[in-house]
Protein backbone atom coordinates (compact mmCIF):
# COMPACT_ATOMS: atom_id res chain seq x y z
CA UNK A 1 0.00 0.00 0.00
CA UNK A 2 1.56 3.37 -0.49
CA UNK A 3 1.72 5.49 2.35
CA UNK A 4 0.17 8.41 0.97
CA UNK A 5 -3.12 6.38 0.59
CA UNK A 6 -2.97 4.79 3.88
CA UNK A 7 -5.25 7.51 5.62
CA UNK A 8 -7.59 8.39 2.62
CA UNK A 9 -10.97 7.99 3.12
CA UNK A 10 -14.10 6.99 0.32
CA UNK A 11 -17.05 8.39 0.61
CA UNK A 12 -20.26 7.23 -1.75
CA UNK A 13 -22.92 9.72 -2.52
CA UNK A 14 -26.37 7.86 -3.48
CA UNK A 15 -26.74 10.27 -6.92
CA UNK A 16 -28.26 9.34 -9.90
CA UNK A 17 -30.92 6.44 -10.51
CA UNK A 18 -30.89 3.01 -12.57
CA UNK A 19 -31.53 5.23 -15.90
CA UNK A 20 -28.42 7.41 -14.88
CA UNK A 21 -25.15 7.30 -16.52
CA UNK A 22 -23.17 9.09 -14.43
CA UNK A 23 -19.18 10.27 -15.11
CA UNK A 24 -16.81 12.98 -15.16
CA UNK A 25 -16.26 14.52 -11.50
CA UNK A 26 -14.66 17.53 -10.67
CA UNK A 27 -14.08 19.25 -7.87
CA UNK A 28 -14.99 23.02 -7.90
CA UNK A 29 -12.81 26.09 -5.89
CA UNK A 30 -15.52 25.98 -3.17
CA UNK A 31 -14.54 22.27 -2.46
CA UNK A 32 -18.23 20.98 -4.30
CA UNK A 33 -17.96 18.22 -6.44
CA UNK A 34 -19.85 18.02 -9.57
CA UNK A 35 -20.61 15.50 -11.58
CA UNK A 36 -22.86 14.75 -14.77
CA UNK A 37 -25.11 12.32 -15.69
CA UNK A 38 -25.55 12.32 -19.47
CA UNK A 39 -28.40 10.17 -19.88
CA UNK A 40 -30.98 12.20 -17.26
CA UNK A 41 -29.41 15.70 -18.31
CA UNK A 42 -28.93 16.66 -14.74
CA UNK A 43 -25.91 18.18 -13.13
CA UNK A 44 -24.65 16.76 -9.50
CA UNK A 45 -23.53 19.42 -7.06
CA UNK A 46 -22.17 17.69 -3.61
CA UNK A 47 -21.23 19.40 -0.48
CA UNK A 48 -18.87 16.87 0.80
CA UNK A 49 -18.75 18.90 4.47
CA UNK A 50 -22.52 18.01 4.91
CA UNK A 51 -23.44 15.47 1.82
CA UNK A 52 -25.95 17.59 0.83
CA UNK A 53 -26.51 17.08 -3.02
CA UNK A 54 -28.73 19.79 -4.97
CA UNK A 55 -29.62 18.37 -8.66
CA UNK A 56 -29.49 20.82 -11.63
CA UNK A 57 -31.59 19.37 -14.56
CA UNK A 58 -30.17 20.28 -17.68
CA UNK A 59 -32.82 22.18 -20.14
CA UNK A 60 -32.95 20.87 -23.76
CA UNK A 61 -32.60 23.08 -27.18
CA UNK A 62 -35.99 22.48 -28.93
CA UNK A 63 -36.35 19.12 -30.74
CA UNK A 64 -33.36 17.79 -28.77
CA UNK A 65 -34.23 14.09 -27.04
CA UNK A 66 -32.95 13.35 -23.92
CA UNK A 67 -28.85 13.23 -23.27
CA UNK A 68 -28.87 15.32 -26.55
């Protein structure tokens, strides 16, 4: 094991549902992490201090299907 991972800690945030495809995380300057999920067009915003998740649905361009 390398010692820099010895003390890290995982944390799993319940986000998306069984029609979700989510990927691509990154973690903002005010320590949020985002991620996307592609197939619902919603945006994941995480507090990781108090797991608070706040879901941003994506609006469509007219005649656009979902994940377009």
């Amino acid at each position: 094991m390398e010692p820099a991972l010895a003390g890290a800690t995982i944390t799993e945030w319940p986000i998306g549902d069984i029609f979700s495809q989510v990927h691509d995380m990154l973690v903002g300057r005010n320590g949020h992490v985002y991620v996307a999920d592609n197939i619902q067009d919603r945006l994941y915003e995480v507090d990781p201090r108090t797991d608070q998740v706040t879901v941003y649905r994506i609006p469509h361009r007219p005649g656009e299907k979902n994940g377009g």
